[in-house]
PDB file of N, CA and C in Angstrom:
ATOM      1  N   UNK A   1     -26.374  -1.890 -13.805  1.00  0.00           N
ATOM      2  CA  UNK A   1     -26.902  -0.858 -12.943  1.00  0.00           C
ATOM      3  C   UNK A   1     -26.410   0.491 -13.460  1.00  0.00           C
ATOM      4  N   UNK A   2     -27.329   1.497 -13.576  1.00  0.00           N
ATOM      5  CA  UNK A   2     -26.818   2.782 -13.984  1.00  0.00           C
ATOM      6  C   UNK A   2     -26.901   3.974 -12.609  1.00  0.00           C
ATOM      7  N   UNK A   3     -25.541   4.814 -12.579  1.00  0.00           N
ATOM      8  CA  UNK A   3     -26.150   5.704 -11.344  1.00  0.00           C
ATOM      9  C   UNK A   3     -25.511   6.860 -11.371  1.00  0.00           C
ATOM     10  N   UNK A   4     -25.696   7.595 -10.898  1.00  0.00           N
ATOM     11  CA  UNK A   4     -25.080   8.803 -11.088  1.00  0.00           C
ATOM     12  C   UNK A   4     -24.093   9.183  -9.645  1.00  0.00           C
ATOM     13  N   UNK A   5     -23.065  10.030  -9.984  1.00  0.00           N
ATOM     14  CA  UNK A   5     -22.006  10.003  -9.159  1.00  0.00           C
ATOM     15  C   UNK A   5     -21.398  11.871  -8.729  1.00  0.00           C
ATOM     16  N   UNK A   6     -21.850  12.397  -7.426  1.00  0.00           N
ATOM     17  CA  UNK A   6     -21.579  13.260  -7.858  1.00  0.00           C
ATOM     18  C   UNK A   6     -20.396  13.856  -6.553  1.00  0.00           C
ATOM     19  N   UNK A   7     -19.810  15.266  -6.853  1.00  0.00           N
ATOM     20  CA  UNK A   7     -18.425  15.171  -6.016  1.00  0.00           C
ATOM     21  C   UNK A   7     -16.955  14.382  -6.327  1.00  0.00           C
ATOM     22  N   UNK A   8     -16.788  14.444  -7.675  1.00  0.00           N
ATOM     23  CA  UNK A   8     -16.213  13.660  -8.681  1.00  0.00           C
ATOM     24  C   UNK A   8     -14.788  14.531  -8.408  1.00  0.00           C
ATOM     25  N   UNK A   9     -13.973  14.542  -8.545  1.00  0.00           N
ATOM     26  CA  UNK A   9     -12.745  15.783  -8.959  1.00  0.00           C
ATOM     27  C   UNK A   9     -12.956  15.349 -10.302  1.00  0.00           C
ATOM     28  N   UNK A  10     -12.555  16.266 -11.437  1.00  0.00           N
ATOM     29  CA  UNK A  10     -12.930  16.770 -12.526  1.00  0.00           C
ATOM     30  C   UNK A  10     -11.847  15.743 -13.463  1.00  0.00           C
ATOM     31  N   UNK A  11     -10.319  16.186 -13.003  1.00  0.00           N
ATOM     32  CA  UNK A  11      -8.821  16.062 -13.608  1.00  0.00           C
ATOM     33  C   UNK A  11      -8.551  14.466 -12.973  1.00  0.00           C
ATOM     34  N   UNK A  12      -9.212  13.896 -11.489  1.00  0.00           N
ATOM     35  CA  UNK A  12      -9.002  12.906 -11.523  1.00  0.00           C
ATOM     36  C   UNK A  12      -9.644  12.160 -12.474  1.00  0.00           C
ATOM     37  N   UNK A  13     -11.395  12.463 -12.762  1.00  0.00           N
ATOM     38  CA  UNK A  13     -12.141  11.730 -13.560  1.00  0.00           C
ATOM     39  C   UNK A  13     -11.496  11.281 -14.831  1.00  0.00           C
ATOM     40  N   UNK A  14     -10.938  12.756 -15.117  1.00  0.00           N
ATOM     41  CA  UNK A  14     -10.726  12.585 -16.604  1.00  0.00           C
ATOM     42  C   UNK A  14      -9.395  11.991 -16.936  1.00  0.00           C
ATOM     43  N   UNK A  15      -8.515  11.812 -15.599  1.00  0.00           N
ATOM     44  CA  UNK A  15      -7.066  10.897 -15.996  1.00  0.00           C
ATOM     45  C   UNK A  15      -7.835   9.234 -15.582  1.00  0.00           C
ATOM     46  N   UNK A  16      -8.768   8.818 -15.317  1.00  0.00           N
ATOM     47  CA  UNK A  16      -8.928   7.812 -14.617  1.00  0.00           C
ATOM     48  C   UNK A  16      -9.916   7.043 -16.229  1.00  0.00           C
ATOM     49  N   UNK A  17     -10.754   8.188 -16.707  1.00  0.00           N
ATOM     50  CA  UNK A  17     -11.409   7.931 -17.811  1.00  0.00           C
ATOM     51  C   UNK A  17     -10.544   7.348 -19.622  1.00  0.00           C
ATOM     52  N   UNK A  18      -9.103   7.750 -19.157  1.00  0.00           N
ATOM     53  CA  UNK A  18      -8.281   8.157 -20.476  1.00  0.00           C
ATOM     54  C   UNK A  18      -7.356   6.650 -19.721  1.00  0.00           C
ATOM     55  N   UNK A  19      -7.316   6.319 -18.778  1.00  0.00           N
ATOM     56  CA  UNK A  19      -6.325   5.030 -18.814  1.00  0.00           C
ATOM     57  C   UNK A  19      -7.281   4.139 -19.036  1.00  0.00           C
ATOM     58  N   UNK A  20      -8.782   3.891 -18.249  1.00  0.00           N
ATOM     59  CA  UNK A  20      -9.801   3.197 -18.700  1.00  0.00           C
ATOM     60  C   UNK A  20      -9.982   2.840 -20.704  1.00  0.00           C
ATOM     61  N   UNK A  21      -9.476   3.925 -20.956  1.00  0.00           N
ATOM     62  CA  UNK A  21      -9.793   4.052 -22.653  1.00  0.00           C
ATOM     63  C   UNK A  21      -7.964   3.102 -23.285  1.00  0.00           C
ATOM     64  N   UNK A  22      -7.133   3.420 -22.319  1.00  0.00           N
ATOM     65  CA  UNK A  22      -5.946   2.937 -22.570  1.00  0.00           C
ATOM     66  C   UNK A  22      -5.996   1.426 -22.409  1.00  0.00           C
ATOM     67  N   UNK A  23      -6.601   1.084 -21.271  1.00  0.00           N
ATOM     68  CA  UNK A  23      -6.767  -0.260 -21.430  1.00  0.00           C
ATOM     69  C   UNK A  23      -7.928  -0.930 -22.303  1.00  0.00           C
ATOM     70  N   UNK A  24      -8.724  -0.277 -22.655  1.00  0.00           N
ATOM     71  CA  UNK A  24      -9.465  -1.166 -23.485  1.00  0.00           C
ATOM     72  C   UNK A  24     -10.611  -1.507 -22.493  1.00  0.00           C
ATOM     73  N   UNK A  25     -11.148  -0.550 -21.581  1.00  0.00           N
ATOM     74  CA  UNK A  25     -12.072  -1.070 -21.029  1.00  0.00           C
ATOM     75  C   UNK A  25     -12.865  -0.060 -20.808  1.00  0.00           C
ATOM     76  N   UNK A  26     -14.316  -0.071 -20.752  1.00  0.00           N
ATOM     77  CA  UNK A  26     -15.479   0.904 -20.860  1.00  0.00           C
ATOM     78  C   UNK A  26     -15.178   1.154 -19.028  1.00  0.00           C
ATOM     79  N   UNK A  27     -15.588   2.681 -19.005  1.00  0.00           N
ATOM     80  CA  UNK A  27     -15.755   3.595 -17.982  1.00  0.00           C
ATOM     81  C   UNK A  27     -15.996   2.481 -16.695  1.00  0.00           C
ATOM     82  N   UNK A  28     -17.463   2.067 -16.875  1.00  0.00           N
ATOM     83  CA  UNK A  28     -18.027   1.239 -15.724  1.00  0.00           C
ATOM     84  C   UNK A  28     -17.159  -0.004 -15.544  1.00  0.00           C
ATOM     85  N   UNK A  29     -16.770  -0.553 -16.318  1.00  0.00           N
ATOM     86  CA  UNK A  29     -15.979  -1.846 -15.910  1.00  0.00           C
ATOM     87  C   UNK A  29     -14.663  -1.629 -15.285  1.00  0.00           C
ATOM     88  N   UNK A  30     -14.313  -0.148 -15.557  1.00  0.00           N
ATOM     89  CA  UNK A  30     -13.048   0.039 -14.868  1.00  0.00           C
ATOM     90  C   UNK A  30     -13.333   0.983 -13.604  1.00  0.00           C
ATOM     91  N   UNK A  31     -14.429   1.416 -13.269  1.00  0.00           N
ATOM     92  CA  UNK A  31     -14.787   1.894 -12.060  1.00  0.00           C
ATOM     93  C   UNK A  31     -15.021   0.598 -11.031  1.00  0.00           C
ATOM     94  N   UNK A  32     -15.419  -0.131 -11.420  1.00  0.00           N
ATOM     95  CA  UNK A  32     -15.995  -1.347 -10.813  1.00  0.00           C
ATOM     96  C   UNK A  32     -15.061  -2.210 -10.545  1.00  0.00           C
ATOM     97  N   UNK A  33     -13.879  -2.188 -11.255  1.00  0.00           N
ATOM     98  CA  UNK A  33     -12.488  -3.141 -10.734  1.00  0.00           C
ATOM     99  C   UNK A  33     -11.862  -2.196  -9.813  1.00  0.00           C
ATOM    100  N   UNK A  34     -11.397  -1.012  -9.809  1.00  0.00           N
ATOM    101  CA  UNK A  34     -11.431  -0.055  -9.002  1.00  0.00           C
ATOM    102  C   UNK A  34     -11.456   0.124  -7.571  1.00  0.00           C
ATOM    103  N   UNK A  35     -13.327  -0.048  -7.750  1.00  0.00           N
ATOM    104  CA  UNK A  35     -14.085  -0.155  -6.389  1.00  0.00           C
ATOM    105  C   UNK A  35     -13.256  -1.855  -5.757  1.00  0.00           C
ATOM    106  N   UNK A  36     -13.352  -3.062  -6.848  1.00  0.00           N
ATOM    107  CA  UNK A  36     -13.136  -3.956  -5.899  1.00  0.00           C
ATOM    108  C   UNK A  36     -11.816  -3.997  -5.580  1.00  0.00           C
ATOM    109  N   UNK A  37     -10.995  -3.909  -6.301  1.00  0.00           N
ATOM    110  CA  UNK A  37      -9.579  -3.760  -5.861  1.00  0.00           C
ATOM    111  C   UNK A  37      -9.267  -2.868  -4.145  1.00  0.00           C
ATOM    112  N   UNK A  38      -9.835  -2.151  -4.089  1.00  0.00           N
ATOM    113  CA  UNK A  38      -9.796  -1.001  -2.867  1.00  0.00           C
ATOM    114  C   UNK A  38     -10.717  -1.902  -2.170  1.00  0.00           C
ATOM    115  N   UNK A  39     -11.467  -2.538  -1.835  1.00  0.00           N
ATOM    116  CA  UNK A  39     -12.447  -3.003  -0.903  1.00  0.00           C
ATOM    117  C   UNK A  39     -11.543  -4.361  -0.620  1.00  0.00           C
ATOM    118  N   UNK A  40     -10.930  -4.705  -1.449  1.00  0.00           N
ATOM    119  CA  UNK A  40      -9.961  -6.348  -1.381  1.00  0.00           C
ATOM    120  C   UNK A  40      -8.413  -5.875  -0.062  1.00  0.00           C
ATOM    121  N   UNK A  41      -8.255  -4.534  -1.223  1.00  0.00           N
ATOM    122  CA  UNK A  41      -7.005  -4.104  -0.524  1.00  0.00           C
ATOM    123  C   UNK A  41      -7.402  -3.799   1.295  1.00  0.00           C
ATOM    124  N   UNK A  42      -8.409  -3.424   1.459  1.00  0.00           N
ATOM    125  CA  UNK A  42      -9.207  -2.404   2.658  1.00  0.00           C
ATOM    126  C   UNK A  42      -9.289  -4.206   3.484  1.00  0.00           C
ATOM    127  N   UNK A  43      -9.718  -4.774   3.108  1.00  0.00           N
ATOM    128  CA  UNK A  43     -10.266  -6.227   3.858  1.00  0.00           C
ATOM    129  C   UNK A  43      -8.677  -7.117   4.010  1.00  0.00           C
ATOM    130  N   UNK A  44      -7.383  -6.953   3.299  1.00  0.00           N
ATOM    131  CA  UNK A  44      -6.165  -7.698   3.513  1.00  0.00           C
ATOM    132  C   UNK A  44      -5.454  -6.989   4.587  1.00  0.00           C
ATOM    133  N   UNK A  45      -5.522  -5.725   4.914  1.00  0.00           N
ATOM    134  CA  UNK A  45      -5.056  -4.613   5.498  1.00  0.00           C
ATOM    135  C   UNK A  45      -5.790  -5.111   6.476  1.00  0.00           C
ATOM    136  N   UNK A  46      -6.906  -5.307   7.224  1.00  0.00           N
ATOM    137  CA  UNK A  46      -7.780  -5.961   8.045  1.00  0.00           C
ATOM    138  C   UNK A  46      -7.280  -7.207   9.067  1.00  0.00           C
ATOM    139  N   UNK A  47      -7.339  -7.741   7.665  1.00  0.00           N
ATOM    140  CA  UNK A  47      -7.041  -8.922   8.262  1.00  0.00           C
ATOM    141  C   UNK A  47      -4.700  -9.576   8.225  1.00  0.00           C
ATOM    142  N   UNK A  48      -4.327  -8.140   8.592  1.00  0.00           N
ATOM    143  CA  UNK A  48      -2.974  -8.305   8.092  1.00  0.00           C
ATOM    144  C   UNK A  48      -2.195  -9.062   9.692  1.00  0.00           C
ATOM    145  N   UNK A  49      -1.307  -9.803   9.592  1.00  0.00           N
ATOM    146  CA  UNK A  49      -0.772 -10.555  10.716  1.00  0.00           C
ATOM    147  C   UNK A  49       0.679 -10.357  10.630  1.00  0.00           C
ATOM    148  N   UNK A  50       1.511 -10.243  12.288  1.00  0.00           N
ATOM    149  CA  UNK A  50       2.634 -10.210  12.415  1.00  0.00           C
ATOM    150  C   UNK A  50       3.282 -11.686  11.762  1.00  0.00           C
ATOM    151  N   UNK A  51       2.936 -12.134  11.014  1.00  0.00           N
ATOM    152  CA  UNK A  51       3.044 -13.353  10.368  1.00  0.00           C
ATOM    153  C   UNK A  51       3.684 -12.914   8.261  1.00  0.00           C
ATOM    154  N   UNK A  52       2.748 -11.537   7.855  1.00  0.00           N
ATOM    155  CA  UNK A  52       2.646 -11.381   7.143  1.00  0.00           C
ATOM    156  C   UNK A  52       4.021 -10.045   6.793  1.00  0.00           C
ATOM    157  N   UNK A  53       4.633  -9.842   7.509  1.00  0.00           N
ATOM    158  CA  UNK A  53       5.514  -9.081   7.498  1.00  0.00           C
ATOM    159  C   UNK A  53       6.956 -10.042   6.829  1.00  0.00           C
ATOM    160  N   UNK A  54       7.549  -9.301   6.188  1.00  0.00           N
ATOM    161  CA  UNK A  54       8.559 -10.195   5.216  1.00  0.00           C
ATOM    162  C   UNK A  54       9.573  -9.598   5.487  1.00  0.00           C
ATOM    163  N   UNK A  55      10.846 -10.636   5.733  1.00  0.00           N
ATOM    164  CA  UNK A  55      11.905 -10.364   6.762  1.00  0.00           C
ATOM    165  C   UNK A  55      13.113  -9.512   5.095  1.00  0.00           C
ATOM    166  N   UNK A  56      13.570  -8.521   5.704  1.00  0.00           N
ATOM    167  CA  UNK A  56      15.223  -8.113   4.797  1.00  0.00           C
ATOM    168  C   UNK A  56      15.943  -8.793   4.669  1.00  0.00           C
ATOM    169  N   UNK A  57      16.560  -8.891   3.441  1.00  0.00           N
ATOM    170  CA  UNK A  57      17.901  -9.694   3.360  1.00  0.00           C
ATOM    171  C   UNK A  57      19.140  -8.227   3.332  1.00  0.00           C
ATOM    172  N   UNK A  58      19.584  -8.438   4.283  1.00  0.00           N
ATOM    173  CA  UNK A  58      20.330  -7.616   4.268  1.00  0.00           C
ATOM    174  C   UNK A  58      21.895  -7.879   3.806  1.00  0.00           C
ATOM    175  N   UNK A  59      22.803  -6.936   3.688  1.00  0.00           N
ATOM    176  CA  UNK A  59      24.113  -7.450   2.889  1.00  0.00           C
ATOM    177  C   UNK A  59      24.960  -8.109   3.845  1.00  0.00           C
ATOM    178  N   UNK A  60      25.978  -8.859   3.560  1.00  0.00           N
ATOM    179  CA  UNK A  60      26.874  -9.138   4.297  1.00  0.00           C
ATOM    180  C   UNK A  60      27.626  -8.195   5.114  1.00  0.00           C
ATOM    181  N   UNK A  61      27.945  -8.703   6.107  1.00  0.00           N
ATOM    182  CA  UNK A  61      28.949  -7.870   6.811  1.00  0.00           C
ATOM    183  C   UNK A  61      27.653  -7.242   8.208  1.00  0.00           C
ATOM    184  N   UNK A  62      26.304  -7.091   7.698  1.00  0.00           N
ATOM    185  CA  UNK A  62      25.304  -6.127   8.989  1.00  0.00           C
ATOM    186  C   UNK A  62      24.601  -7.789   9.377  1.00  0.00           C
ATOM    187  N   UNK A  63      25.406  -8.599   9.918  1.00  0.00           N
ATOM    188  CA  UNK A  63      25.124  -9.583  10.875  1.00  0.00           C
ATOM    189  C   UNK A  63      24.613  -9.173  12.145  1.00  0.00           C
ATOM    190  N   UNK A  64      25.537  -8.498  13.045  1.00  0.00           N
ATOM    191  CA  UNK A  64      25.436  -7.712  13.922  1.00  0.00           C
ATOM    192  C   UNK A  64      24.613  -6.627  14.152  1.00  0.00           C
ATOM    193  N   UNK A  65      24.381  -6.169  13.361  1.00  0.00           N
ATOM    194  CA  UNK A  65      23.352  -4.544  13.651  1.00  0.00           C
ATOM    195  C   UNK A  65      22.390  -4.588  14.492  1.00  0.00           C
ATOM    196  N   UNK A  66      22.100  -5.519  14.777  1.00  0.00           N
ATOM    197  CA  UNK A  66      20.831  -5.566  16.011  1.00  0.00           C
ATOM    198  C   UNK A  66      22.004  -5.248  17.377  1.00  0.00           C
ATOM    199  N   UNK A  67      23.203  -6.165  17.410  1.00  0.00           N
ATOM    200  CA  UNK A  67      23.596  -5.969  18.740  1.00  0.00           C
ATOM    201  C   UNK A  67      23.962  -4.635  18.542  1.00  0.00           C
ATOM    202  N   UNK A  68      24.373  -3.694  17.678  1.00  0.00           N
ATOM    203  CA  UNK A  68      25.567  -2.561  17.151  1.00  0.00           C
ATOM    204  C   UNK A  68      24.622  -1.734  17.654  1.00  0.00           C
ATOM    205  N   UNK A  69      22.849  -1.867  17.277  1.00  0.00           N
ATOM    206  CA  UNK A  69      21.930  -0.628  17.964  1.00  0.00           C
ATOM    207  C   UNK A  69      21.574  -0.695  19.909  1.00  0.00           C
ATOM    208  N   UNK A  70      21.649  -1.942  19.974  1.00  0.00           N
ATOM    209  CA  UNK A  70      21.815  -2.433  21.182  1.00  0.00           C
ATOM    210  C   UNK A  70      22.860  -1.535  22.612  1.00  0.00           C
ATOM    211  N   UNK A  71      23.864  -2.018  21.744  1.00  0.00           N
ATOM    212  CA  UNK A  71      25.001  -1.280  22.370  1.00  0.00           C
ATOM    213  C   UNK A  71      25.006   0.326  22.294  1.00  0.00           C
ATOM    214  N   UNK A  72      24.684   0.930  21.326  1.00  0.00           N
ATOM    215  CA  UNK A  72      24.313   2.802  20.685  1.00  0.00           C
ATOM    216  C   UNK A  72      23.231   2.692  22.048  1.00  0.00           C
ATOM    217  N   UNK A  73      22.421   2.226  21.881  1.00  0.00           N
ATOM    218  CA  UNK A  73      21.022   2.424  23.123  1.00  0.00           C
ATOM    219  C   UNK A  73      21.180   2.416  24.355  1.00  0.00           C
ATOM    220  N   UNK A  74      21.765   0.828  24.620  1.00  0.00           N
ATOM    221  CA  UNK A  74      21.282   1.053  26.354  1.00  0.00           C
ATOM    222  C   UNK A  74      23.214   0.570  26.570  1.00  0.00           C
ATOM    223  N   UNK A  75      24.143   0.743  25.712  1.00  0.00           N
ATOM    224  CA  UNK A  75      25.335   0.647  26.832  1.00  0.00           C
ATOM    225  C   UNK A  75      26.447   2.051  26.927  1.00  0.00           C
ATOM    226  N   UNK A  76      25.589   3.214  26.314  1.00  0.00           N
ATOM    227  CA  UNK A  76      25.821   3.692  26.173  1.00  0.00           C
ATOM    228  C   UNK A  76      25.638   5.227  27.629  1.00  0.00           C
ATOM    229  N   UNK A  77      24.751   4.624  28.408  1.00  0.00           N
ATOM    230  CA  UNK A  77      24.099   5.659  29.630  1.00  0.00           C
ATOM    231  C   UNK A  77      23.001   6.092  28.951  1.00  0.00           C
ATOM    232  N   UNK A  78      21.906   5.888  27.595  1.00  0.00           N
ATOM    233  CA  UNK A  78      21.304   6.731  26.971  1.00  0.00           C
ATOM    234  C   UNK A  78      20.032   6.115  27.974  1.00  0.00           C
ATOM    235  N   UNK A  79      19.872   4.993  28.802  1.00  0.00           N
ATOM    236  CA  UNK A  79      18.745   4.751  29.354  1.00  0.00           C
ATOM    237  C   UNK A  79      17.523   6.031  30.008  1.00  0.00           C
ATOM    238  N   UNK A  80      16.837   6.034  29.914  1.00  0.00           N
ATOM    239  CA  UNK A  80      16.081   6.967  30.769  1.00  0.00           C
ATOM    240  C   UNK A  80      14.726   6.702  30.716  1.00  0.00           C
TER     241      UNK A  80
END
């Protein structure tokens, strides 16, 4: 398919055209991974679940920090 594209930024085109050339891939084939990559990313973001959130490993010793903010918050009189 051929089409024309207009409302381009100029400096993005032309950094987007020069990594396209870096990888070894013609203009359209790298507009077109581009487009799907962002439409993949746009549809995971969609469909994202409190399931999909990935827990910290945090260092030893901040076992506690949940109770430590606990206590800073509400045993402190800060209730309101």
């Amino acid at each position: 398919m051929q089409l024309s594209v207009k409302n381009v930024e100029g400096n993005i085109f032309k950094e987007f055209k020069a990594e396209a050339v870096r990888e070894g891939l013609p203009v359209g084939k790298s507009l077109t991974l581009a487009m799907k990559f962002w439409l993949e990313k746009k549809e995971r973001k969609n469909k994202m679940s409190i399931l999909d959130i990935k827990t910290k490993n945090w260092t030893k010793g901040s076992e506690k920090t949940s109770e430590d903010i606990d206590k800073i918050l509400y045993e402190n009189g800060n209730s309101h």
